[in-house]
PDB file of N, CA and C in Angstrom:
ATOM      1  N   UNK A   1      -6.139  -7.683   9.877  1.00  0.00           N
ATOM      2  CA  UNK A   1      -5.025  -7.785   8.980  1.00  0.00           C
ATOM      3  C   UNK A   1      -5.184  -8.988   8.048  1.00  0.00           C
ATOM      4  N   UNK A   2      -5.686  -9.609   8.758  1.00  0.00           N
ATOM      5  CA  UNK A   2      -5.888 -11.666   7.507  1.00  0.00           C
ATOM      6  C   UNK A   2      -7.067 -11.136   6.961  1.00  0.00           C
ATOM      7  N   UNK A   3      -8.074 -10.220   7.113  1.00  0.00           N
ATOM      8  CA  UNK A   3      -8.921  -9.965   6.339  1.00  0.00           C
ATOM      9  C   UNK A   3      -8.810  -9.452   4.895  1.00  0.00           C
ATOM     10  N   UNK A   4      -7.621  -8.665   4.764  1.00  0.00           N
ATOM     11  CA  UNK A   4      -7.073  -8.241   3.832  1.00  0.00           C
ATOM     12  C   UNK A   4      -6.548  -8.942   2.661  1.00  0.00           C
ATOM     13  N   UNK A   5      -5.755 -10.262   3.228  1.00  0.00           N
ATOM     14  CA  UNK A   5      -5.433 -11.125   2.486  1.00  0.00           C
ATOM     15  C   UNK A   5      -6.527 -12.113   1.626  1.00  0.00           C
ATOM     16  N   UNK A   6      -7.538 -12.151   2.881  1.00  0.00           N
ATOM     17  CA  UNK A   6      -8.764 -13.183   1.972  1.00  0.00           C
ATOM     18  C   UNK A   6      -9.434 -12.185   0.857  1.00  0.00           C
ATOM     19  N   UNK A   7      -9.810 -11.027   1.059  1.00  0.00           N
ATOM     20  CA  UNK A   7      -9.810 -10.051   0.232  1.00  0.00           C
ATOM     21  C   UNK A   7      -9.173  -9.963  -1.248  1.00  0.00           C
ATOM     22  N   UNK A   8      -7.792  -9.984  -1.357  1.00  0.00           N
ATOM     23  CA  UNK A   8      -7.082 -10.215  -2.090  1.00  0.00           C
ATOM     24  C   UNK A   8      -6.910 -11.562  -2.680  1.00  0.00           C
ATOM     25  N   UNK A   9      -7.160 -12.629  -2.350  1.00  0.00           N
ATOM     26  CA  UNK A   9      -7.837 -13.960  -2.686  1.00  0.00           C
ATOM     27  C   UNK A   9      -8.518 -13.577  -3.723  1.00  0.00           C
ATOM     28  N   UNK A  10      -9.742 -13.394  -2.989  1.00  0.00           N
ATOM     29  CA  UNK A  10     -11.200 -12.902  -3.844  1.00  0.00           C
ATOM     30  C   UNK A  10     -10.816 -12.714  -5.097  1.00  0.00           C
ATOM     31  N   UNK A  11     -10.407 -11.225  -4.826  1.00  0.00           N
ATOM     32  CA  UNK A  11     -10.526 -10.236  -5.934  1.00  0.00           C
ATOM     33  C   UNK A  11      -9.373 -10.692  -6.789  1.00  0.00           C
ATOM     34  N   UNK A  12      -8.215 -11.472  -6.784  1.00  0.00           N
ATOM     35  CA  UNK A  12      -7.240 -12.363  -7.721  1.00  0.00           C
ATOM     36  C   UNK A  12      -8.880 -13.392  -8.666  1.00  0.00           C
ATOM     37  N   UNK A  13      -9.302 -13.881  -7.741  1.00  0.00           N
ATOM     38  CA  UNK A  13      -9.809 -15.037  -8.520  1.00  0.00           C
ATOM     39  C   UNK A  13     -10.873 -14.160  -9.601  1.00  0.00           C
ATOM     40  N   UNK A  14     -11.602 -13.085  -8.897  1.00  0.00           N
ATOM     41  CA  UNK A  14     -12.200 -12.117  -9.913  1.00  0.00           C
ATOM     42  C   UNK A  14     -11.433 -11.412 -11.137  1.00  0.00           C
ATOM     43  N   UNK A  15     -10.497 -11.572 -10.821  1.00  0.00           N
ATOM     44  CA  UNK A  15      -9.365 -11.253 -12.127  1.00  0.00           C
ATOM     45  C   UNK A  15      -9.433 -12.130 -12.853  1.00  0.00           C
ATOM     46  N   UNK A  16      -8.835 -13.238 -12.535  1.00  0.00           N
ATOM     47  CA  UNK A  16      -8.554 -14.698 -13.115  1.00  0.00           C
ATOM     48  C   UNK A  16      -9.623 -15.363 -14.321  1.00  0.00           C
ATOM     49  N   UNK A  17     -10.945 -14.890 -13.554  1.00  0.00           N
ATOM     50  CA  UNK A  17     -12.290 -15.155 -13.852  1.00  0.00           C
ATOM     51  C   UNK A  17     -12.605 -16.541 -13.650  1.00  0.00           C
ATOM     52  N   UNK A  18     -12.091 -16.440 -12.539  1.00  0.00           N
ATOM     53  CA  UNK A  18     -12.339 -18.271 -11.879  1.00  0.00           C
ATOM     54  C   UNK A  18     -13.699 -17.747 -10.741  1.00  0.00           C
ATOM     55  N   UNK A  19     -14.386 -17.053 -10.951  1.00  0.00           N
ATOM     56  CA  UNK A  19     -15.199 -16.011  -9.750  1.00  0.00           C
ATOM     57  C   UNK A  19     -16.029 -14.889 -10.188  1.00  0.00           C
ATOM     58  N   UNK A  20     -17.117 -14.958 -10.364  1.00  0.00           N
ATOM     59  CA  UNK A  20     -17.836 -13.628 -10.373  1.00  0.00           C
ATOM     60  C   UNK A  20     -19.119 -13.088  -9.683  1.00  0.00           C
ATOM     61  N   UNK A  21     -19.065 -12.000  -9.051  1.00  0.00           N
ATOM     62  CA  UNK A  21     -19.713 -11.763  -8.509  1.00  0.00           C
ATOM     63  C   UNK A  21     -21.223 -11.229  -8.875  1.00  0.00           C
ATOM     64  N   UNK A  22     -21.857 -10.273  -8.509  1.00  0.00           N
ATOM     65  CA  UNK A  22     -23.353 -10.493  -9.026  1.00  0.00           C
ATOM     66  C   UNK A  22     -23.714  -8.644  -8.840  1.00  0.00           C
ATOM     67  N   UNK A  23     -24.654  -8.360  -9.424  1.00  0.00           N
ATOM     68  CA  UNK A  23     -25.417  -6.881  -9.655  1.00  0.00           C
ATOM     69  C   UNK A  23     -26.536  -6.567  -8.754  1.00  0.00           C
ATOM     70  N   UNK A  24     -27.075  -5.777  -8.167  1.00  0.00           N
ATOM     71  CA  UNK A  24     -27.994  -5.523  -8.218  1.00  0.00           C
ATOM     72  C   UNK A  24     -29.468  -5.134  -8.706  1.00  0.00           C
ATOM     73  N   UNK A  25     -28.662  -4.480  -9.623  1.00  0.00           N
ATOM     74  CA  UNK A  25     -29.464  -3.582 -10.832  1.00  0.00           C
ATOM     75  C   UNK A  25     -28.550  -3.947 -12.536  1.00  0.00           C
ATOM     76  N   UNK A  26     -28.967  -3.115 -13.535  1.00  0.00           N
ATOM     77  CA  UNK A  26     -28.238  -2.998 -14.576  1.00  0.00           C
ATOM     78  C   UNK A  26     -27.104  -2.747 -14.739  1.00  0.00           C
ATOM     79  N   UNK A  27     -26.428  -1.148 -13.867  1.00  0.00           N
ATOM     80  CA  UNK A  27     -25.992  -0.236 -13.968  1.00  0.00           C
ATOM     81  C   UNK A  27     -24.883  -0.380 -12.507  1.00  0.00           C
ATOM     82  N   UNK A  28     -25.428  -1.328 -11.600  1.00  0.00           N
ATOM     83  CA  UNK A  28     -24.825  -1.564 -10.525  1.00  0.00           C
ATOM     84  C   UNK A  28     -23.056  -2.172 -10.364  1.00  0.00           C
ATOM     85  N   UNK A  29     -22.139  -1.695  -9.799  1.00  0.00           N
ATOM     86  CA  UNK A  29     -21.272  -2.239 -10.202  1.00  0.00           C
ATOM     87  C   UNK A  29     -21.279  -3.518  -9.498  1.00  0.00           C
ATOM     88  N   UNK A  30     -20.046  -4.760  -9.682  1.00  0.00           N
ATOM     89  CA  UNK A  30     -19.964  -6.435  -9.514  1.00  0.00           C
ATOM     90  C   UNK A  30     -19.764  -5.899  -8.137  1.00  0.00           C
ATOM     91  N   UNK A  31     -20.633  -7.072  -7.339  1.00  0.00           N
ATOM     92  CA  UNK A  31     -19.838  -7.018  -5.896  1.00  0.00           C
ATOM     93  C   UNK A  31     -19.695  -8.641  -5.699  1.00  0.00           C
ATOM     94  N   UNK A  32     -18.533  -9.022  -5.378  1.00  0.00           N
ATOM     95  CA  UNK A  32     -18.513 -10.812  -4.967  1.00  0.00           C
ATOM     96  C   UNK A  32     -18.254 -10.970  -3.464  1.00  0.00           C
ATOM     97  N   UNK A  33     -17.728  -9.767  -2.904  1.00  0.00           N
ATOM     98  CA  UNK A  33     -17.626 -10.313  -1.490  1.00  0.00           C
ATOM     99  C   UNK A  33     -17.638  -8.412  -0.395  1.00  0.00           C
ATOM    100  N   UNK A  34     -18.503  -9.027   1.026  1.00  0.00           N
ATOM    101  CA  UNK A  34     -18.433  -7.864   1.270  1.00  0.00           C
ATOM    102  C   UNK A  34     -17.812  -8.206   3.062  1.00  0.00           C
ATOM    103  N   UNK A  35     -17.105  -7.017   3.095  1.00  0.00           N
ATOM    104  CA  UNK A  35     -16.410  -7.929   4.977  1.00  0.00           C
ATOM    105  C   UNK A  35     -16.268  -7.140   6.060  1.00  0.00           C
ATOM    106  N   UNK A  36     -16.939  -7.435   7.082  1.00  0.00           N
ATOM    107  CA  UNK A  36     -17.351  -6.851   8.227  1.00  0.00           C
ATOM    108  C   UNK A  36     -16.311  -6.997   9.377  1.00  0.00           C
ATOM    109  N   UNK A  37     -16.207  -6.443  10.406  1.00  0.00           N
ATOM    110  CA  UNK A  37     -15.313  -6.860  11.216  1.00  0.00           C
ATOM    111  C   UNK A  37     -14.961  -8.143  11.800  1.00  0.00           C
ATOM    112  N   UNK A  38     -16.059  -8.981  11.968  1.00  0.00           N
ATOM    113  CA  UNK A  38     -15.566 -10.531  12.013  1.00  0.00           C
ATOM    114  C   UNK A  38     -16.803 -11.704  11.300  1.00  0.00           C
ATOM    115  N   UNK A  39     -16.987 -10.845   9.821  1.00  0.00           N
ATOM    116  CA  UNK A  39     -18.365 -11.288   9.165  1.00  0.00           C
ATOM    117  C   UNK A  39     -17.346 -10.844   7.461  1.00  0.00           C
ATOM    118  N   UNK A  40     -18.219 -12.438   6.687  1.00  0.00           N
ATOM    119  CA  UNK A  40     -17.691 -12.076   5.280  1.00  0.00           C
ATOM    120  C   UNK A  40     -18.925 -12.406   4.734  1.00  0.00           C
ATOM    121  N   UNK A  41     -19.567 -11.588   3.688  1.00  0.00           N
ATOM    122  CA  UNK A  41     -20.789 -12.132   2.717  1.00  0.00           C
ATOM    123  C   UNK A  41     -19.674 -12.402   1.820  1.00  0.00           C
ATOM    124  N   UNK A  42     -20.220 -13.591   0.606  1.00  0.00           N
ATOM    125  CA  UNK A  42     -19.463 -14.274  -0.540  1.00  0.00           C
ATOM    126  C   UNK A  42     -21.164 -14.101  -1.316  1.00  0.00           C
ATOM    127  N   UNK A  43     -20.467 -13.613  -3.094  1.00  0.00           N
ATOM    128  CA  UNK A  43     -21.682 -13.331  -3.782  1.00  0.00           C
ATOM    129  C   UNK A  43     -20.896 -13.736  -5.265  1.00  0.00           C
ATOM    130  N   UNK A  44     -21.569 -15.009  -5.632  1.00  0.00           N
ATOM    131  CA  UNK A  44     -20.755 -16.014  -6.873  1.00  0.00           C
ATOM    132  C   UNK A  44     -21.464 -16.446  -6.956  1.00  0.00           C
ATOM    133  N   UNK A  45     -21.506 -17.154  -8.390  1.00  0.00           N
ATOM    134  CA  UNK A  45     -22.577 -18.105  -9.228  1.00  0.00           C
ATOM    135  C   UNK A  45     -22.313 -19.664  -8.204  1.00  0.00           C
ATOM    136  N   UNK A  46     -23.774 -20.084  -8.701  1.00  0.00           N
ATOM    137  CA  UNK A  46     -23.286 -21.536  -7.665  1.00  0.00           C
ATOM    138  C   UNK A  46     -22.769 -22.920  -8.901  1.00  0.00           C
ATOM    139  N   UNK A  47     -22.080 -22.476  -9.505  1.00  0.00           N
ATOM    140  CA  UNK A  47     -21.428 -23.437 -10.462  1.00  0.00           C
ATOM    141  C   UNK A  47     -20.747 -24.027  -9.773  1.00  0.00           C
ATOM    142  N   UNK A  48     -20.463 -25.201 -10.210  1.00  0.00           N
ATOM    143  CA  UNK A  48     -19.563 -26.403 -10.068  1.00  0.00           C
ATOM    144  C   UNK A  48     -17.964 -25.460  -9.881  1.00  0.00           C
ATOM    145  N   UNK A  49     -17.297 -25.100 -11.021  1.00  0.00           N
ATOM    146  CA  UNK A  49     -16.192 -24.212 -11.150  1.00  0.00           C
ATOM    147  C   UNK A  49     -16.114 -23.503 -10.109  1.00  0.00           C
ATOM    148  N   UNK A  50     -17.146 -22.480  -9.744  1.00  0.00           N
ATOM    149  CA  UNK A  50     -17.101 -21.254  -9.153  1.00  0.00           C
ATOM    150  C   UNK A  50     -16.915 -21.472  -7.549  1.00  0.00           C
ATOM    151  N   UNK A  51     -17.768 -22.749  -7.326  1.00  0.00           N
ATOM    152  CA  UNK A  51     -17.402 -23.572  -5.860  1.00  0.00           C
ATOM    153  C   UNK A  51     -16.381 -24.189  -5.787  1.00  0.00           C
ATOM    154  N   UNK A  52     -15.226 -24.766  -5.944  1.00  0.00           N
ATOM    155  CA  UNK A  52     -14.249 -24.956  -6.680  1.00  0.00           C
ATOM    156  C   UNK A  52     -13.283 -23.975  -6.369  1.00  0.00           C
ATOM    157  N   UNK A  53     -13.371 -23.077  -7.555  1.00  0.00           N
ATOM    158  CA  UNK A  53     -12.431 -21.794  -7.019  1.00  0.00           C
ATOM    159  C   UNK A  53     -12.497 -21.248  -5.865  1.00  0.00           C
ATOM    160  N   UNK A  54     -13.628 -21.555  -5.061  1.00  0.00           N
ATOM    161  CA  UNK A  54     -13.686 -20.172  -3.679  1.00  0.00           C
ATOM    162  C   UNK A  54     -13.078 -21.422  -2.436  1.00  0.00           C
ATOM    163  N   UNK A  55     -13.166 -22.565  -2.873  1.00  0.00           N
ATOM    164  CA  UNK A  55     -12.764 -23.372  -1.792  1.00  0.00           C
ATOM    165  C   UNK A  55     -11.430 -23.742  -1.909  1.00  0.00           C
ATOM    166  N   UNK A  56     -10.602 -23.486  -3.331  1.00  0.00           N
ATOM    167  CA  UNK A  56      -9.208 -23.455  -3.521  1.00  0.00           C
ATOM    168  C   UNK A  56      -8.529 -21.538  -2.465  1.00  0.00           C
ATOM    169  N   UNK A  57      -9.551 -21.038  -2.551  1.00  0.00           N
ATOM    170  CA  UNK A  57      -9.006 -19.882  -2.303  1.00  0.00           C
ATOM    171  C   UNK A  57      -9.599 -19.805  -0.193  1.00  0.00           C
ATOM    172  N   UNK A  58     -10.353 -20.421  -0.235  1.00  0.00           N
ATOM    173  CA  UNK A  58     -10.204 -20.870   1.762  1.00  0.00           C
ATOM    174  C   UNK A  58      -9.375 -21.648   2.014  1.00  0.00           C
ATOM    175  N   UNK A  59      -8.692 -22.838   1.518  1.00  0.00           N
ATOM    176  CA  UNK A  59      -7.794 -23.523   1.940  1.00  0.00           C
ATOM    177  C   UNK A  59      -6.508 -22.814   1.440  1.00  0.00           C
ATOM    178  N   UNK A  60      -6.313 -21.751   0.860  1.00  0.00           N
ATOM    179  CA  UNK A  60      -4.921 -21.238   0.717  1.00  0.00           C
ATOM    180  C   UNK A  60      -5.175 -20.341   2.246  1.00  0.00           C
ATOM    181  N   UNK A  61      -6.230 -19.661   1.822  1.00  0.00           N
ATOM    182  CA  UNK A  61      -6.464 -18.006   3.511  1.00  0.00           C
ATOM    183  C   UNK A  61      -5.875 -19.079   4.261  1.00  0.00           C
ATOM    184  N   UNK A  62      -6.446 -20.423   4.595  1.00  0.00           N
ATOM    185  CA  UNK A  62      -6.898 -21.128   6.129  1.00  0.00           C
ATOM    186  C   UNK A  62      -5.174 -21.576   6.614  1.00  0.00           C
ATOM    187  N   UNK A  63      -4.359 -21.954   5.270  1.00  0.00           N
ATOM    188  CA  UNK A  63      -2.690 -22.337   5.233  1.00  0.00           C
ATOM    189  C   UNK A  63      -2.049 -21.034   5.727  1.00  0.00           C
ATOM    190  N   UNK A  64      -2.178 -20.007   5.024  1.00  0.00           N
ATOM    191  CA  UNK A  64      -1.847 -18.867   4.865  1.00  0.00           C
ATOM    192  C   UNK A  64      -1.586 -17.955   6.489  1.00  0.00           C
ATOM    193  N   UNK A  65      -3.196 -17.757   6.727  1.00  0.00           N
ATOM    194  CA  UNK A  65      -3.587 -17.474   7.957  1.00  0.00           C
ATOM    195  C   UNK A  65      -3.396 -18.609   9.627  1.00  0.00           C
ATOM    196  N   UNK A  66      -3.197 -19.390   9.316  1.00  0.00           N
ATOM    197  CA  UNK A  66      -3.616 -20.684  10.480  1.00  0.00           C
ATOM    198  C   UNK A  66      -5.053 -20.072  10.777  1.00  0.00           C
ATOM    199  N   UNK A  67      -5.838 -19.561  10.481  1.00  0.00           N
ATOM    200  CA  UNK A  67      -7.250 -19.655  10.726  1.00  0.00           C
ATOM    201  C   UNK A  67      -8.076 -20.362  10.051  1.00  0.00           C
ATOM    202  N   UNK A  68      -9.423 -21.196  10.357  1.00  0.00           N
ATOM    203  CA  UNK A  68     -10.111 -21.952   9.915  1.00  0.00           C
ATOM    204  C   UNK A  68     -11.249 -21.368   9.514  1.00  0.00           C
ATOM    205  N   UNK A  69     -11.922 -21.389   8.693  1.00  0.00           N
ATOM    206  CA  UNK A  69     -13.125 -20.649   8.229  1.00  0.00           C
ATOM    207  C   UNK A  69     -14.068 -21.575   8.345  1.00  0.00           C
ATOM    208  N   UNK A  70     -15.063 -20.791   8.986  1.00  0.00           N
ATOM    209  CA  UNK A  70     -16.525 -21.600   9.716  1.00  0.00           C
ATOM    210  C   UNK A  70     -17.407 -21.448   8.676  1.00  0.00           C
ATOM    211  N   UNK A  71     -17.764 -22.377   7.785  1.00  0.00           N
ATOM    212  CA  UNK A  71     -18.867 -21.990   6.561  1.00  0.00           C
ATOM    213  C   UNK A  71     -20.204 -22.401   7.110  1.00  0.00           C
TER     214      UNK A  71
END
């Protein structure tokens, strides 16, 4: 269920464009984050900004959730 919410994190900040995720190919659509049952891949530029935004958006999940995220 809190998976959902960090989810929605994400994909706000991919709106925002505080966040973007990355291609495979040309034609491939953006993927920035992918989440497993107790596993998250994160797929973002390693900018200054972009680290920044994803760590504004773990300390909201971590308030949010009372869970702590193990990086």
């Amino acid at each position: 269920m809190y998976v959902e919410g960090l989810s929605t994190l994400i994909c706000e900040g991919e709106r925002c464009n505080d966040i973007c995720g990355t291609t495979i190919c040309t034609n491939a659509p953006v993927v920035s984050h992918l989440q497993f049952k107790d596993d998250c891949f994160l797929f973002f530029l390693s900018w200054e900004s972009e680290t920044v935004a994803m760590n504004s958006i773990f300390a909201t999940y971590e308030e949010a959730s009372r869970q702590v995220i193990n990086l």
